[in-house]
C-alpha atoms as a PDB file:
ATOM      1  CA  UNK A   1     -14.185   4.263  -8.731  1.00  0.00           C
ATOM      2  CA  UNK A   2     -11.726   3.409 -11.456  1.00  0.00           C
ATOM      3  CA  UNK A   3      -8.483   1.228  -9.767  1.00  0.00           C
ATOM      4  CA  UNK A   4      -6.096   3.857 -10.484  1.00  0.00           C
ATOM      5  CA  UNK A   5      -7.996   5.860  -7.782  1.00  0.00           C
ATOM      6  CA  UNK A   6      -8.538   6.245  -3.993  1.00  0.00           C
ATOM      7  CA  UNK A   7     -10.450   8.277  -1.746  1.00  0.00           C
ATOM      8  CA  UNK A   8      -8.918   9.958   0.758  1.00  0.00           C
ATOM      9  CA  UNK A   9     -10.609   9.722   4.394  1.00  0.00           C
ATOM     10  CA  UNK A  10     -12.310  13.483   3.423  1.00  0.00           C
ATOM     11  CA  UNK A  11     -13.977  12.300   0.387  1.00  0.00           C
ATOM     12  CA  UNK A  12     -11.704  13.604  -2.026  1.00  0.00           C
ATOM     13  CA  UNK A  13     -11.236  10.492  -5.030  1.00  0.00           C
ATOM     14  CA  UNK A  14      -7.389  10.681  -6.152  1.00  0.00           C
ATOM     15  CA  UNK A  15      -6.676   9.742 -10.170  1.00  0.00           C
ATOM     16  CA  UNK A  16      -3.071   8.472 -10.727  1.00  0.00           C
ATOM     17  CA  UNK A  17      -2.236   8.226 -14.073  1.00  0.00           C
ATOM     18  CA  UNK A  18       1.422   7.658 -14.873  1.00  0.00           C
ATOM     19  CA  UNK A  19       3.047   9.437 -18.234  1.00  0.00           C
ATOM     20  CA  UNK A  20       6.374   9.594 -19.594  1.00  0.00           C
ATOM     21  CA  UNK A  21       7.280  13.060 -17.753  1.00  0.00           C
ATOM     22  CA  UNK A  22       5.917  11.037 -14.533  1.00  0.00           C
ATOM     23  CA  UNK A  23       8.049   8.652 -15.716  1.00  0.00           C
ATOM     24  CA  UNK A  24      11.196  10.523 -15.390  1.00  0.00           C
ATOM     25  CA  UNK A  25      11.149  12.633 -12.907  1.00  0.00           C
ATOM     26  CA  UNK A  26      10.544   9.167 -10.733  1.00  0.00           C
ATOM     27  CA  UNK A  27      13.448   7.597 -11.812  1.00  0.00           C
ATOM     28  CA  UNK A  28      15.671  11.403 -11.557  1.00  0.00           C
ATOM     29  CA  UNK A  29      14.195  11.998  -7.852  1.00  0.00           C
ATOM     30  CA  UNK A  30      14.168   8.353  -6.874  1.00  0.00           C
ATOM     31  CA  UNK A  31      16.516   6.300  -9.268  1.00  0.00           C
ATOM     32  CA  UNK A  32      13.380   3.989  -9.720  1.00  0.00           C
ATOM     33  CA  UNK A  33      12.421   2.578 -13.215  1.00  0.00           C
ATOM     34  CA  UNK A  34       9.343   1.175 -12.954  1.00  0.00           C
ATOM     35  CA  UNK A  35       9.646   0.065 -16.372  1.00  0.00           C
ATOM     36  CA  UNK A  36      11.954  -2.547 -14.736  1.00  0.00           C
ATOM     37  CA  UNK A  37       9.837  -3.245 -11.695  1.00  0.00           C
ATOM     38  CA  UNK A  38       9.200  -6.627 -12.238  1.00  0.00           C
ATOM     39  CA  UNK A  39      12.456  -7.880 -13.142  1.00  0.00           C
ATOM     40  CA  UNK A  40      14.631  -7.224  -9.634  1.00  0.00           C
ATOM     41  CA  UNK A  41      14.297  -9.425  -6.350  1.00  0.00           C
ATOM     42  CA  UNK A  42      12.814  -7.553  -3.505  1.00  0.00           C
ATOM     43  CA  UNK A  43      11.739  -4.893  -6.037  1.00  0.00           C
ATOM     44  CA  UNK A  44      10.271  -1.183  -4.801  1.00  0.00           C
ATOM     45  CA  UNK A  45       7.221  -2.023  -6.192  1.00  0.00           C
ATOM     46  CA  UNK A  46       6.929  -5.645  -4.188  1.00  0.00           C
ATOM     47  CA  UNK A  47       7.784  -3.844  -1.036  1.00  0.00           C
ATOM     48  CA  UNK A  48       5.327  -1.149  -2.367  1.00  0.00           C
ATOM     49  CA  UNK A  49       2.531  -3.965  -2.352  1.00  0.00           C
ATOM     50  CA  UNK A  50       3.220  -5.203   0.867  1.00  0.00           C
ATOM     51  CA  UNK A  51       3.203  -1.723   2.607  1.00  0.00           C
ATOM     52  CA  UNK A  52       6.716  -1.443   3.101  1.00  0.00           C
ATOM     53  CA  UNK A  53       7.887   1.352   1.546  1.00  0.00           C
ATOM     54  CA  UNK A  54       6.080   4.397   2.765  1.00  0.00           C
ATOM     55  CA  UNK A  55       8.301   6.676   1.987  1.00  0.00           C
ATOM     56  CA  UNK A  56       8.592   5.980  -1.547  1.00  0.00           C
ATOM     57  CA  UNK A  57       4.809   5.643  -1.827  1.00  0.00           C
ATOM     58  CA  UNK A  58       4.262   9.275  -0.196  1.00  0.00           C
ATOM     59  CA  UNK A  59       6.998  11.049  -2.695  1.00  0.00           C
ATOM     60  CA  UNK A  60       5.647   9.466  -5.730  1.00  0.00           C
ATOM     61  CA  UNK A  61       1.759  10.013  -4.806  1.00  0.00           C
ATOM     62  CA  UNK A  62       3.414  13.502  -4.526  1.00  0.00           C
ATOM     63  CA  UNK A  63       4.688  13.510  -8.129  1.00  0.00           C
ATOM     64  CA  UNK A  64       1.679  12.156  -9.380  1.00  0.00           C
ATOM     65  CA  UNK A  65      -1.127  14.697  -7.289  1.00  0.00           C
ATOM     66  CA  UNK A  66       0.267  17.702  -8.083  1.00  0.00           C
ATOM     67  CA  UNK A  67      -1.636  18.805 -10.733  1.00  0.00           C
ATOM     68  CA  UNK A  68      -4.614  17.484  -8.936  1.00  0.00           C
ATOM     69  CA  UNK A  69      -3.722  19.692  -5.448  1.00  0.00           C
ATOM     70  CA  UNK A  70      -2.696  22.611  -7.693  1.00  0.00           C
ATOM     71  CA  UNK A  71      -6.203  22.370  -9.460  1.00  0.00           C
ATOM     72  CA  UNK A  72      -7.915  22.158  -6.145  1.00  0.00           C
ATOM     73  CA  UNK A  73      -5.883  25.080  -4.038  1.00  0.00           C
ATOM     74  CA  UNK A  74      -4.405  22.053  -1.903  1.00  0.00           C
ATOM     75  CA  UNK A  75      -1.027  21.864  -0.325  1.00  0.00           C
ATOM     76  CA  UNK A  76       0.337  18.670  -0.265  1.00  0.00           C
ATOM     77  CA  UNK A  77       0.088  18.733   3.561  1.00  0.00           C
ATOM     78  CA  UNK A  78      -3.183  19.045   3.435  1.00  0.00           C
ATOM     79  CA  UNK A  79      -3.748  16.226   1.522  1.00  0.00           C
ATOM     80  CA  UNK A  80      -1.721  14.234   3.319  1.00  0.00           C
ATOM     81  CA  UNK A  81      -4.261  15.575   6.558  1.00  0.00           C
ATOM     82  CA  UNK A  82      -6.967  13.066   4.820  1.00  0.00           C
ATOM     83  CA  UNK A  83      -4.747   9.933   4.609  1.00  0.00           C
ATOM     84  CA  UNK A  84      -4.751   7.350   7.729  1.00  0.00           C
ATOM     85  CA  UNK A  85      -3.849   3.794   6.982  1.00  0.00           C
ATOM     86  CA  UNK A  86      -6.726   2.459   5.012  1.00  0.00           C
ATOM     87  CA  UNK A  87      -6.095   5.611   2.179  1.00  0.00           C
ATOM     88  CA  UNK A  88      -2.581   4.813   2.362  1.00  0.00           C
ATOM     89  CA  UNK A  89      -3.626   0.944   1.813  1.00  0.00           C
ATOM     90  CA  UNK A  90      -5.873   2.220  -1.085  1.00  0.00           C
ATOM     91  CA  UNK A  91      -3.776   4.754  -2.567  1.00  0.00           C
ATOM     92  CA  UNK A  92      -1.023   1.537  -2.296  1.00  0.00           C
ATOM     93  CA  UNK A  93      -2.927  -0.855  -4.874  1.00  0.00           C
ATOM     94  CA  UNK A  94      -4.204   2.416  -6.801  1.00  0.00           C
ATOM     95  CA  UNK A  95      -0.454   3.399  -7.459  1.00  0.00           C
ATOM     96  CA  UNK A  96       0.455  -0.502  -8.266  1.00  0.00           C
ATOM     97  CA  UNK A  97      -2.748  -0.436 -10.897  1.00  0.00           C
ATOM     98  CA  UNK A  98      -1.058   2.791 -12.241  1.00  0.00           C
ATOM     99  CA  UNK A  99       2.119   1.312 -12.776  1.00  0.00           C
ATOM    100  CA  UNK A 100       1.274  -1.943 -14.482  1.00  0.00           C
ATOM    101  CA  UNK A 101      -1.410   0.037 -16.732  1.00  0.00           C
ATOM    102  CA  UNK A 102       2.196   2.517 -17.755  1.00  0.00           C
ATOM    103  CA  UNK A 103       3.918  -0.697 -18.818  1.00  0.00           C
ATOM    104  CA  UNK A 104       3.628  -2.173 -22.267  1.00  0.00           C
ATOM    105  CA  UNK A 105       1.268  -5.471 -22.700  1.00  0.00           C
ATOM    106  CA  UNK A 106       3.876  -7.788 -22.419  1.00  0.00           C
ATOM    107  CA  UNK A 107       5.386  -6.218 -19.489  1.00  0.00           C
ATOM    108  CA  UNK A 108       1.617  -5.505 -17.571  1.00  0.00           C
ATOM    109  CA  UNK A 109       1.819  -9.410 -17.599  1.00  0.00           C
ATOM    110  CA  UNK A 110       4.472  -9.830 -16.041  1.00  0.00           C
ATOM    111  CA  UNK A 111       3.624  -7.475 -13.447  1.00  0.00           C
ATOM    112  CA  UNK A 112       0.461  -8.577 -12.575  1.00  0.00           C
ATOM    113  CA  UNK A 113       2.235 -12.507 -11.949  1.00  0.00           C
ATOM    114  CA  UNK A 114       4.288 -10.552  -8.960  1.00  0.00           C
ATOM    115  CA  UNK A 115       1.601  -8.132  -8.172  1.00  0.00           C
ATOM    116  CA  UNK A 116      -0.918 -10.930  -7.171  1.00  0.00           C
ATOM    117  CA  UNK A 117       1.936 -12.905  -5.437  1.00  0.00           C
ATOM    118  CA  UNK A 118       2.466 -10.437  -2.791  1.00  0.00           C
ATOM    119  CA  UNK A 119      -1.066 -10.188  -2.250  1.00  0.00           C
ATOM    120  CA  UNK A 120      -0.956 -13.838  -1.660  1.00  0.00           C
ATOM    121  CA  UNK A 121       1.298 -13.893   0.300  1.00  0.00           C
ATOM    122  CA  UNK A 122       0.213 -11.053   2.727  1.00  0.00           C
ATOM    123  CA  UNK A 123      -3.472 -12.555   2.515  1.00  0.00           C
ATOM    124  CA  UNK A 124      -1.961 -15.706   3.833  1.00  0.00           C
ATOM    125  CA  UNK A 125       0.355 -13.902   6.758  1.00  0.00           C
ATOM    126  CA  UNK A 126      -2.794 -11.840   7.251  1.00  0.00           C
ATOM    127  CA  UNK A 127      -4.701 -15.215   8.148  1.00  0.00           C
ATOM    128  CA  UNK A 128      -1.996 -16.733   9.728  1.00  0.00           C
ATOM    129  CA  UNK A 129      -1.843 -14.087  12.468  1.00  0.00           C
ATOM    130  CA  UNK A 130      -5.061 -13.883  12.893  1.00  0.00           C
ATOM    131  CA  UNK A 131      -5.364 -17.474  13.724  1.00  0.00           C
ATOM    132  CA  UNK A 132      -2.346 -17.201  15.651  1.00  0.00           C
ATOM    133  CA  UNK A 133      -4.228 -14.448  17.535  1.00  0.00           C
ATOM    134  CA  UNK A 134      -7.262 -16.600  18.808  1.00  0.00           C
ATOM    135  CA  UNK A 135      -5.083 -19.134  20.402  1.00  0.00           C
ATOM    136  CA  UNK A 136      -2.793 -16.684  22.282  1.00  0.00           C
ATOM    137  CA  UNK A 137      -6.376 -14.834  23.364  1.00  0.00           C
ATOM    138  CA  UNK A 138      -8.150 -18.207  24.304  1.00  0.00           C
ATOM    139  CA  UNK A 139      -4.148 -18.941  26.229  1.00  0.00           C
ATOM    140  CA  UNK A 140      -4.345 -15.626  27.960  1.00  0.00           C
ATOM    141  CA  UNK A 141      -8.061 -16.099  29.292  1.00  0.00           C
ATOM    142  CA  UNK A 142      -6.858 -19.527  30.394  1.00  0.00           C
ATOM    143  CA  UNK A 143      -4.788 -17.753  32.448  1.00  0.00           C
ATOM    144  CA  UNK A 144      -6.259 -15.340  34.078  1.00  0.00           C
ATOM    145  CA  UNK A 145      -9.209 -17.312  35.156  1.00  0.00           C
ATOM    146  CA  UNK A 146      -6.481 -19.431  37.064  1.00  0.00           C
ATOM    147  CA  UNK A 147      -4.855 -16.354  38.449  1.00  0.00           C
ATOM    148  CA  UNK A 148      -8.571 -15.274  39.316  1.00  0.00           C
ATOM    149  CA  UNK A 149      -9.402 -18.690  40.752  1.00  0.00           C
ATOM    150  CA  UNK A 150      -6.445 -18.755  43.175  1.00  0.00           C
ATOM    151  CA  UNK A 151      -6.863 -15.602  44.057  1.00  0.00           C
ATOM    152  CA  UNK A 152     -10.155 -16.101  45.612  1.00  0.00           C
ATOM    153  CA  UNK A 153      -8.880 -19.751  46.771  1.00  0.00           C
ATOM    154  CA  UNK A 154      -6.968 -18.063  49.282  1.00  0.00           C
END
């Protein structure tokens, strides 16, 4: 599977390509130019990366399908029927992939530098929690063998 694609939890592999009539109706429906992305703090493509900006993701992989649905006989809520949150994770980085691969060279560059720092960053937060998680589970068990213990003390 080619990174500009995902499959959906059906089976169905998505292709987003992004062209200049893609282009524009993103930034006339959403006021996005994702020729820009890389350039503004707290960008719609960072939050994009770090799964925080559904909405966005859902309207553009809207733009970008319907061709795709049309040549299948597939309402848009009907794809959306095969997308739980790993196809939305997927169809996350395959949109990202799809936007840097739009820009020019010396802008894909660019792009990639943020790109890869979000993932860094949510690797790391990733981690973190989870080794957060095993001491508030080892904590809790603590616990209620006490509870259990004084229970039966009594």
């Amino acid at each position: 599977m080619e990174a500009t694609q995902f499959k959906d939890s059906k089976g169905e592999i998505w292709t987003l390509d992004i062209n200049v009539g893609h282009y524009l109706k993103i930034k006339s429906k959403f006021g996005i130019d994702i020729s820009e992305s890389f350039s503004q703090e707290n960008n719609w493509l960072a939050k994009l990366a770090a799964h925080e900006n559904i909405e966005i993701l859902l309207g553009v992989l809207d733009l970008l399908t319907s061709e795709e649905r049309e040549e299948r006989g597939l309402t848009l809520d009907q794809m959306y029927e095969g997308m739980n949150g790993d196809v939305i994770a997927d169809s996350t980085q395959a949109l990202v992939e799809a936007t840097v691969l739009f820009l020019p060279a010396h802008k894909q560059k660019a792009m990639r530098i943020v790109v890869d720092s979000v993932k860094v960053g949510m690797e790391r937060t990733v981690k973190h929690i989870e080794e957060k998680a095993v001491e508030v589970l080892e904590k809790v068990e603590e616990e209620v063998d006490k509870a259990i213990q004084n229970e039966y003390k009594t």
